[in-house]
N, C-alpha and C. Protein backbone atom coordinates (compact mmCIF):
# COMPACT_ATOMS: atom_id res chain seq x y z
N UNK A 1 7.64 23.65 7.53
CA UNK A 1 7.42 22.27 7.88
C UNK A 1 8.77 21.62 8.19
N UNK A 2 8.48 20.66 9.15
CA UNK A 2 10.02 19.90 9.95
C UNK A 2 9.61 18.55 9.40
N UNK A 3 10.63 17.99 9.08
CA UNK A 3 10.71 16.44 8.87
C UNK A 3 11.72 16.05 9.68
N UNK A 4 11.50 14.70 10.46
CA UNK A 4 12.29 14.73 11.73
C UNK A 4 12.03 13.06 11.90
N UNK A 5 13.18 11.85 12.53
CA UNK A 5 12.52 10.92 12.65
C UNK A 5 11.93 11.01 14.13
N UNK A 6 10.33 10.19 14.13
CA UNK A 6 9.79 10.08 15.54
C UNK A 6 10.58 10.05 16.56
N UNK A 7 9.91 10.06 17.60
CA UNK A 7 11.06 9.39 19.09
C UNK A 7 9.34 8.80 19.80
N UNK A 8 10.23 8.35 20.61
CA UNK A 8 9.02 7.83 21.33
C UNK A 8 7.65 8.63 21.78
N UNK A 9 7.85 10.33 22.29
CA UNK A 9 6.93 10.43 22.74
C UNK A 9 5.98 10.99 21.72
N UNK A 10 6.38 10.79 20.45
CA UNK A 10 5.41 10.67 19.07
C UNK A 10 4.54 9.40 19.02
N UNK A 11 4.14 8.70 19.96
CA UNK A 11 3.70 7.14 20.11
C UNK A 11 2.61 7.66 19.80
N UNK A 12 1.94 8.21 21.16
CA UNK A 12 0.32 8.37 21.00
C UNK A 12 -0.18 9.22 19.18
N UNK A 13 0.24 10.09 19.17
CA UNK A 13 -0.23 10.72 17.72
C UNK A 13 0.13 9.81 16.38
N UNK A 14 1.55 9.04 15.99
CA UNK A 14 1.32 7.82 15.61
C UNK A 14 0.31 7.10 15.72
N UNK A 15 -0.32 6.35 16.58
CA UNK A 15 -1.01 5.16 16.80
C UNK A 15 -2.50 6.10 16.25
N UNK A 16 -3.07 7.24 16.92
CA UNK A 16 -4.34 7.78 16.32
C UNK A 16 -4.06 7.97 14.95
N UNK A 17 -3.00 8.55 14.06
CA UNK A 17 -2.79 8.43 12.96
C UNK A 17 -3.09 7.09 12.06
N UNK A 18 -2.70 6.29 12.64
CA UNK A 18 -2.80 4.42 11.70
C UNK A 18 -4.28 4.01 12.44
N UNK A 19 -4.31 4.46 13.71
CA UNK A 19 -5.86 4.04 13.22
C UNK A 19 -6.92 4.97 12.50
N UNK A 20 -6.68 5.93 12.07
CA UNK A 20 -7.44 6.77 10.91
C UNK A 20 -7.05 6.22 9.75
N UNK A 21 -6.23 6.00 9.60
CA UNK A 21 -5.42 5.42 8.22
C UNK A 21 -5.55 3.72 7.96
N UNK A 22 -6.33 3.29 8.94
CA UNK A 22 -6.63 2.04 8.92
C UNK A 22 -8.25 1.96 8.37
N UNK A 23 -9.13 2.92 9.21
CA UNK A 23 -10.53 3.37 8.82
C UNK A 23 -10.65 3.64 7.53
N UNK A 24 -9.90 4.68 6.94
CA UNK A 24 -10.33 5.48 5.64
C UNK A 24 -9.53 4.34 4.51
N UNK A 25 -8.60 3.93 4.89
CA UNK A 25 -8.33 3.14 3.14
C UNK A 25 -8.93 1.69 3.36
N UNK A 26 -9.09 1.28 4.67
CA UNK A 26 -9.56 -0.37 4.76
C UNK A 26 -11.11 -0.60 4.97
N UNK A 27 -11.37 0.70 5.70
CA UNK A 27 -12.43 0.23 6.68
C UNK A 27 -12.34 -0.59 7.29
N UNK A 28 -11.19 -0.45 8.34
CA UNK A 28 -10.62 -1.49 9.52
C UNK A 28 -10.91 -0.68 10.91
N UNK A 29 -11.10 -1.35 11.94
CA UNK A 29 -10.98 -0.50 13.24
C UNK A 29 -9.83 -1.37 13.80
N UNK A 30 -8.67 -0.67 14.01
CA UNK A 30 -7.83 -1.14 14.89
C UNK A 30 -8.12 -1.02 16.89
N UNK A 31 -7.13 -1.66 16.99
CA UNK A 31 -7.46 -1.45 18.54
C UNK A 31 -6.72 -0.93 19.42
N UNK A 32 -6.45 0.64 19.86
CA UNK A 32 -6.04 1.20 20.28
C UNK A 32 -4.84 0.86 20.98
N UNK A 33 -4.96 -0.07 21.99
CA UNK A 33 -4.02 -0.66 22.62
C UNK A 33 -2.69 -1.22 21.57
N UNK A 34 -3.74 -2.40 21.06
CA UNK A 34 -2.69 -2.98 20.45
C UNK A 34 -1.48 -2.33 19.17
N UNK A 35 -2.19 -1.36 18.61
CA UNK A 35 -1.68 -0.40 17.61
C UNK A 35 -0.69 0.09 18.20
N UNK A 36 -0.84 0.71 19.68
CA UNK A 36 -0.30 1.42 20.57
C UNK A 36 1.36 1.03 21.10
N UNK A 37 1.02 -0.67 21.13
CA UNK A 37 2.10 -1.35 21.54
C UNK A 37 3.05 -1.46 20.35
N UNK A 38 2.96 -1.75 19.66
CA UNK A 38 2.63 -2.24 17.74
C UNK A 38 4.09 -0.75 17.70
N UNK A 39 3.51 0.42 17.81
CA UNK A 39 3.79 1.63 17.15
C UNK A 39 5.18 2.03 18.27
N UNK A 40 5.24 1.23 19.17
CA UNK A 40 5.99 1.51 20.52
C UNK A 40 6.80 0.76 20.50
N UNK A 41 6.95 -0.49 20.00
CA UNK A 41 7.96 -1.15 19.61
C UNK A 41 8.60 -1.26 18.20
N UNK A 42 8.14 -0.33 17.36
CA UNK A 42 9.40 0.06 16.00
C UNK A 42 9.95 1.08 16.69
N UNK A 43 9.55 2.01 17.62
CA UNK A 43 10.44 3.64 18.03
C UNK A 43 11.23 3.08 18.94
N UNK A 44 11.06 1.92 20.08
CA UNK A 44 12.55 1.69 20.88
C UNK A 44 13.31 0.32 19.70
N UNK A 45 12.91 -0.12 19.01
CA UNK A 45 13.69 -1.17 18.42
C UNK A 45 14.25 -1.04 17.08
N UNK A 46 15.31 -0.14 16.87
CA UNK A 46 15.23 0.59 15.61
C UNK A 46 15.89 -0.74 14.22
N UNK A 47 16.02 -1.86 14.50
CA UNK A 47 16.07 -3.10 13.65
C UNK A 47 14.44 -3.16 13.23
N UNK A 48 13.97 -2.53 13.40
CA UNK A 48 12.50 -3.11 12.75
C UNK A 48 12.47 -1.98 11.66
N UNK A 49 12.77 -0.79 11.83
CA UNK A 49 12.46 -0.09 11.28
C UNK A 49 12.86 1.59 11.68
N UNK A 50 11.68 2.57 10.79
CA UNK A 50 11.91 3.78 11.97
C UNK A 50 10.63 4.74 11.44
N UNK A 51 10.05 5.67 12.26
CA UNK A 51 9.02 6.88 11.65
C UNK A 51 9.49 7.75 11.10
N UNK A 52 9.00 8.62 9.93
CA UNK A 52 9.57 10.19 10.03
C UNK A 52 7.82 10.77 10.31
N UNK A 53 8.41 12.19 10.81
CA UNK A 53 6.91 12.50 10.70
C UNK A 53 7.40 13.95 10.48
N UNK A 54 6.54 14.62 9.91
CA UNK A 54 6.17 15.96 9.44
C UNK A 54 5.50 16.87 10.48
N UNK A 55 6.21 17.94 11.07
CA UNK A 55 5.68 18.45 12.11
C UNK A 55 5.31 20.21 11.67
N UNK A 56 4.20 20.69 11.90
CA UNK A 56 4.48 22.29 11.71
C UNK A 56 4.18 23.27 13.13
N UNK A 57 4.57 23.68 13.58
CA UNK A 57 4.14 24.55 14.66
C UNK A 57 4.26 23.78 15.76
N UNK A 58 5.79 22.32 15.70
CA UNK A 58 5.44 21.56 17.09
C UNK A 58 4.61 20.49 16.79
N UNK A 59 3.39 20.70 16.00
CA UNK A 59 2.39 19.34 15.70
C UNK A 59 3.00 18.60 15.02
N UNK A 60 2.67 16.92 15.06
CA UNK A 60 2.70 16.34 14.43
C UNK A 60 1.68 16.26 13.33
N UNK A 61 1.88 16.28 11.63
CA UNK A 61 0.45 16.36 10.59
C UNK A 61 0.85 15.48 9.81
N UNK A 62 1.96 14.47 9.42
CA UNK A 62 1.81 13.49 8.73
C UNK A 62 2.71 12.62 9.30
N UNK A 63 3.28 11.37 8.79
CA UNK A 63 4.14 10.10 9.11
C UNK A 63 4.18 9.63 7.52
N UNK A 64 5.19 8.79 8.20
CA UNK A 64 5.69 7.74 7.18
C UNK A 64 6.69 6.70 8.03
N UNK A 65 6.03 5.16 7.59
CA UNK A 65 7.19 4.00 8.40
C UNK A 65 8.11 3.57 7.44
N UNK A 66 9.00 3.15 7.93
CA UNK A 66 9.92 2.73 7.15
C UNK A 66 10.19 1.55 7.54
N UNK A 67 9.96 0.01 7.23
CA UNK A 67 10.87 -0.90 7.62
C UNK A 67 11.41 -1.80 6.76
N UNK A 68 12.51 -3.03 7.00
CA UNK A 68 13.79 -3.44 6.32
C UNK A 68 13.21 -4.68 5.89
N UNK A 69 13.66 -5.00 4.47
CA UNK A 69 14.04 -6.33 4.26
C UNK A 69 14.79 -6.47 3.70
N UNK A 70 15.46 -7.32 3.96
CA UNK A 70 17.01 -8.38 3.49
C UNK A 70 17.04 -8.75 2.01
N UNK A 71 17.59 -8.02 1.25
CA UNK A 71 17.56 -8.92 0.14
C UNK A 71 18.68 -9.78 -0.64
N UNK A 72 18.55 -11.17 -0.35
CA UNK A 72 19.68 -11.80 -0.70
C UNK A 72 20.33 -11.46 -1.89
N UNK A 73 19.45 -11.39 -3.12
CA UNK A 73 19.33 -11.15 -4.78
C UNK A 73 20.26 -9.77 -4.78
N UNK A 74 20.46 -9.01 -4.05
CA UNK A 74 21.23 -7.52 -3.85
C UNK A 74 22.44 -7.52 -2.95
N UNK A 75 22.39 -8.39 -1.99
CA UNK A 75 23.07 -8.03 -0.60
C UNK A 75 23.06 -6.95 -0.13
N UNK A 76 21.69 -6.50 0.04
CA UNK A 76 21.72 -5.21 0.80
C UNK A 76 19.86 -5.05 0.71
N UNK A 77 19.82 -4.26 2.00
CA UNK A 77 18.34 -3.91 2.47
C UNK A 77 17.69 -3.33 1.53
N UNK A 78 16.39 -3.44 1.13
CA UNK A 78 15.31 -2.71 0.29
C UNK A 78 14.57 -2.09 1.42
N UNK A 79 14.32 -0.61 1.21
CA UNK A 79 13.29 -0.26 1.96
C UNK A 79 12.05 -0.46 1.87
N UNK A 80 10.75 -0.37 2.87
CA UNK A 80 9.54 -0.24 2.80
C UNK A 80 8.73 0.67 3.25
N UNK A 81 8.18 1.37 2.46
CA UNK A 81 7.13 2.62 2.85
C UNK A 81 5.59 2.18 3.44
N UNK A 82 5.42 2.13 4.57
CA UNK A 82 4.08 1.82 5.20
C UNK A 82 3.64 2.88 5.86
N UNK A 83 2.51 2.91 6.51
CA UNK A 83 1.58 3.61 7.12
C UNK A 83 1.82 4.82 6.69
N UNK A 84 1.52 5.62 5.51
CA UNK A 84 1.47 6.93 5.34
C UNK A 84 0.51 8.01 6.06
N UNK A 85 0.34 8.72 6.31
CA UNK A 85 -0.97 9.71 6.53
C UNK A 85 -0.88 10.81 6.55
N UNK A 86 -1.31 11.94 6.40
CA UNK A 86 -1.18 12.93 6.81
C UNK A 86 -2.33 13.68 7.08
N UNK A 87 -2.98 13.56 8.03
CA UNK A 87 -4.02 14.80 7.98
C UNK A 87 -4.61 15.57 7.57
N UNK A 88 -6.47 15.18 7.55
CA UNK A 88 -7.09 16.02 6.42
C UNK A 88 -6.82 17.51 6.10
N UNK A 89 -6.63 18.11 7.19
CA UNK A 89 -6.59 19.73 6.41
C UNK A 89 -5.28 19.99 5.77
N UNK A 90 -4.44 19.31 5.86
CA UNK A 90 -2.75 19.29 5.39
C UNK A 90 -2.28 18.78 4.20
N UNK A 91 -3.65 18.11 3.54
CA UNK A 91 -3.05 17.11 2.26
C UNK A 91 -3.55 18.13 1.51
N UNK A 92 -2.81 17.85 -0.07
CA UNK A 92 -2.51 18.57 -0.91
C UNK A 92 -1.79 19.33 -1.31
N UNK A 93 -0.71 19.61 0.03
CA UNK A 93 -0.50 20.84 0.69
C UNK A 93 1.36 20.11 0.56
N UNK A 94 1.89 18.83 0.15
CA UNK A 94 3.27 18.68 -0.36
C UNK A 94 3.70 17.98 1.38
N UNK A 95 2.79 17.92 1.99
CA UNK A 95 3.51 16.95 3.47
C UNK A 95 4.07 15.43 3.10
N UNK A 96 3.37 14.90 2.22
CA UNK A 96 3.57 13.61 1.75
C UNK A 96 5.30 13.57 1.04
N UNK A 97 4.86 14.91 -0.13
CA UNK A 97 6.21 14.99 -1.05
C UNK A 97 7.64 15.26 0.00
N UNK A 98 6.98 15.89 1.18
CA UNK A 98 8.44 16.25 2.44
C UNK A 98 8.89 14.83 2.46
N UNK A 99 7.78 14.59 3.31
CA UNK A 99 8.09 13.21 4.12
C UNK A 99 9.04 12.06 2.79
N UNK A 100 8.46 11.81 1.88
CA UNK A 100 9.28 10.56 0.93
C UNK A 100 10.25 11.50 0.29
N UNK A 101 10.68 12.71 -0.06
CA UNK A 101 11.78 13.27 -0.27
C UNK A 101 12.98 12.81 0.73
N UNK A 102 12.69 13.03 2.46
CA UNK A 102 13.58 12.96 3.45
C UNK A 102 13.76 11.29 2.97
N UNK A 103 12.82 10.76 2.91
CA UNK A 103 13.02 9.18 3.24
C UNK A 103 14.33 8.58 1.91
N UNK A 104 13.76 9.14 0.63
CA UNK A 104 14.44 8.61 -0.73
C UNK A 104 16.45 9.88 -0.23
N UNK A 105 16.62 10.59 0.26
CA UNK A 105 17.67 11.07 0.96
C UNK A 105 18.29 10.21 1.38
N UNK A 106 17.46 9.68 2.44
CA UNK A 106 18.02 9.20 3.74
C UNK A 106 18.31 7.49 3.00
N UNK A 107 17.29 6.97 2.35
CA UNK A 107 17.76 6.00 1.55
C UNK A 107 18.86 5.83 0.68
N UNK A 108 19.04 6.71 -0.35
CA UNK A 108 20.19 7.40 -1.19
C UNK A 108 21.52 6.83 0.17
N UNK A 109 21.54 7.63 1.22
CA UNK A 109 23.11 7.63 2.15
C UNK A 109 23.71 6.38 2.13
N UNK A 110 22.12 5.55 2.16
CA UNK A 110 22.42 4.58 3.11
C UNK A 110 22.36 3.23 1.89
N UNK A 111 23.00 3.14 0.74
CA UNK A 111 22.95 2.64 -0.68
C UNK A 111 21.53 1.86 -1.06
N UNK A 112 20.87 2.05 -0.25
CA UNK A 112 19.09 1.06 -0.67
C UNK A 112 19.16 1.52 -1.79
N UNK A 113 18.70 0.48 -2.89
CA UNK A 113 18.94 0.88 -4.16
C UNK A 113 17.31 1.13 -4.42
N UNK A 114 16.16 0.72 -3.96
CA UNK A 114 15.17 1.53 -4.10
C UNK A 114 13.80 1.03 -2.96
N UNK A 115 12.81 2.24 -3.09
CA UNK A 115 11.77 1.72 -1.89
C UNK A 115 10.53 1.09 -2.75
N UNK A 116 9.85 0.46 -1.47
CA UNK A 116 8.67 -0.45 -1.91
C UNK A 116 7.63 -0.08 -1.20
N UNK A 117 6.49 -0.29 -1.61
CA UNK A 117 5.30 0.06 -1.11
C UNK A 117 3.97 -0.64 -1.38
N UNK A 118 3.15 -1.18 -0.27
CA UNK A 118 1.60 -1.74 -1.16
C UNK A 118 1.15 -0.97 -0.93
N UNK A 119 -0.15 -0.86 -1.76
CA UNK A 119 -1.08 -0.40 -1.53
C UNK A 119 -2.60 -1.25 -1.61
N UNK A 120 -3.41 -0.74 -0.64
CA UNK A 120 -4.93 -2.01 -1.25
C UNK A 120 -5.77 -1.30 -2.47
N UNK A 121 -5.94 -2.25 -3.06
CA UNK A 121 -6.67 -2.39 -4.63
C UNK A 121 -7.74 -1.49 -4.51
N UNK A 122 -8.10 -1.40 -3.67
CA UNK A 122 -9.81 -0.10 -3.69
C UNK A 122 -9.27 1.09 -2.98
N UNK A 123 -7.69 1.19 -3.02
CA UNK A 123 -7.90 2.69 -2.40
C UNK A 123 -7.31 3.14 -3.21
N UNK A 124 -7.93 3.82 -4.81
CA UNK A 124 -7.35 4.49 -5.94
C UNK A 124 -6.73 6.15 -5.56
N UNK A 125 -7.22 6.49 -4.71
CA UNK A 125 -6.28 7.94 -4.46
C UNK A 125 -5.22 7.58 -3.93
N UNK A 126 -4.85 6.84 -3.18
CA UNK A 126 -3.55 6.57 -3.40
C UNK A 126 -3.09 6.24 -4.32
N UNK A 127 -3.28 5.57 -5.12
CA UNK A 127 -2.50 4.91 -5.83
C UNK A 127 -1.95 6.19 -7.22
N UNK A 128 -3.08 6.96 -7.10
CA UNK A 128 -3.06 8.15 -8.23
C UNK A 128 -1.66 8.76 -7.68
N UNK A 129 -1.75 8.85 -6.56
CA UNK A 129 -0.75 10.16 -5.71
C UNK A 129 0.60 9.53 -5.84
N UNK A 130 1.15 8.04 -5.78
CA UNK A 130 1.79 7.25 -5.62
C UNK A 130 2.42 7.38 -7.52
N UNK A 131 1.46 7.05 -8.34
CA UNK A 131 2.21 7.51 -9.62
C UNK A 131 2.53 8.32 -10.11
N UNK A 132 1.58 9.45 -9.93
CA UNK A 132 1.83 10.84 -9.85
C UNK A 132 3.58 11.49 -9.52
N UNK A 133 3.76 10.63 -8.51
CA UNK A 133 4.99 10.79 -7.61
C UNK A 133 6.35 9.86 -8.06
N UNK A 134 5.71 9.39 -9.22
CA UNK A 134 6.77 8.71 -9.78
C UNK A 134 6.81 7.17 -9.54
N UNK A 135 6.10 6.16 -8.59
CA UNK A 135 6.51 5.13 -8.21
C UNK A 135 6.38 4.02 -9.49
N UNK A 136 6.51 2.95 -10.02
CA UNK A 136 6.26 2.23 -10.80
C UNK A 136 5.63 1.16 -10.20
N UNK A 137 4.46 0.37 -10.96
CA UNK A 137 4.03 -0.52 -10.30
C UNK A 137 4.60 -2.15 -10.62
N UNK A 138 4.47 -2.48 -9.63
CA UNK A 138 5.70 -3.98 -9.93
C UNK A 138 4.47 -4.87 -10.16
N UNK A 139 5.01 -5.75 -11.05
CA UNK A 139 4.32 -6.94 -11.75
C UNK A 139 4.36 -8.18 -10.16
N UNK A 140 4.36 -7.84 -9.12
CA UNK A 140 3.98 -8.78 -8.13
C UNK A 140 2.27 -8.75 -7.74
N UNK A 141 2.21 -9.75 -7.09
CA UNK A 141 0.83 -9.80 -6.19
C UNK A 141 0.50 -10.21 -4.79
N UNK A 142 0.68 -9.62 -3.57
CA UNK A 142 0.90 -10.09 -2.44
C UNK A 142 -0.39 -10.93 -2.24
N UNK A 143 0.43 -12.07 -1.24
CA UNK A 143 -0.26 -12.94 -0.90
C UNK A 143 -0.19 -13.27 0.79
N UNK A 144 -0.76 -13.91 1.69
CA UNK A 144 -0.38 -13.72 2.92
C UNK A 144 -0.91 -14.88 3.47
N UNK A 145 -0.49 -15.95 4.40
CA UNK A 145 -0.81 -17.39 4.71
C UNK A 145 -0.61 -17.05 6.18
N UNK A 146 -2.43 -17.05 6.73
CA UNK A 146 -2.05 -17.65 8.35
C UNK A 146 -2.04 -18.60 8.82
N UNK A 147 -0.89 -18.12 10.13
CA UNK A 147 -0.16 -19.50 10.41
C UNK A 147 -1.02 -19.45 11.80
């Protein structure tokens, strides 16, 4: 298995990835397009963020996003772990453990003193896999106001 960050012409398999990964933990249907655009502007704009993805044989079989926030309280960026997935016949199978190994590395270089992650409240296999893996759960509660 290769862990590698995306490039662009990882767009299309990205975007079918988050919208599977939108279905199975939300029961959301995203919209192809827009996901599309969405997933096409973190790979040319690397201030937003960046992919890694897990490739075997050339395929792409899992992802992981990464993007930044500022934290004044530190002076220095906290990472964020979003859109995970990896593909049904591939899980179980340590693609996940690649992928956030490279990422907590690549974090380590770069002094982020640690990563963050939500998860939604009804999707308990994640959350199993997520402690399992060491994460701690923070005494926050996201909240979100549209504007």
């Amino acid at each position: 298995m290769k862990i590698r960050r995306a490039h662009d012409r990882d767009a299309e398999v990205i975007t079918a990835q988050n919208i599977a990964l939108a279905k199975e933990s939300e029961g959301i249907i995203l919209n192809n397009q827009t996901t599309l655009a969405g997933v096409t502007a973190l790979l040319v704009d690397t201030t937003k963020g960046f992919y890694l993805v897990a490739e075997e044989n050339n395929t792409v079989i899992g992802q992981l996003m990464i993007t930044f926030e500022w934290s004044d309280w530190r002076n220095r960026s906290l990472w964020w772990v979003q859109s995970v997935y990896v593909q049904e016949p591939w899980r179980k199978q340590g693609v996940f453990t690649e992928l956030l190994d490279h990422a907590k590395e690549m974090a380590h270089r770069e002094g982020v003193p640690f990563l963050r992650l939500y998860v939604h409240d009804h999707n308990t296999s994640a959350q199993e896999v997520y402690e399992k893996m060491g994460w701690h759960h923070d005494p926050y509660r996201m909240y979100h106001l549209p504007v």
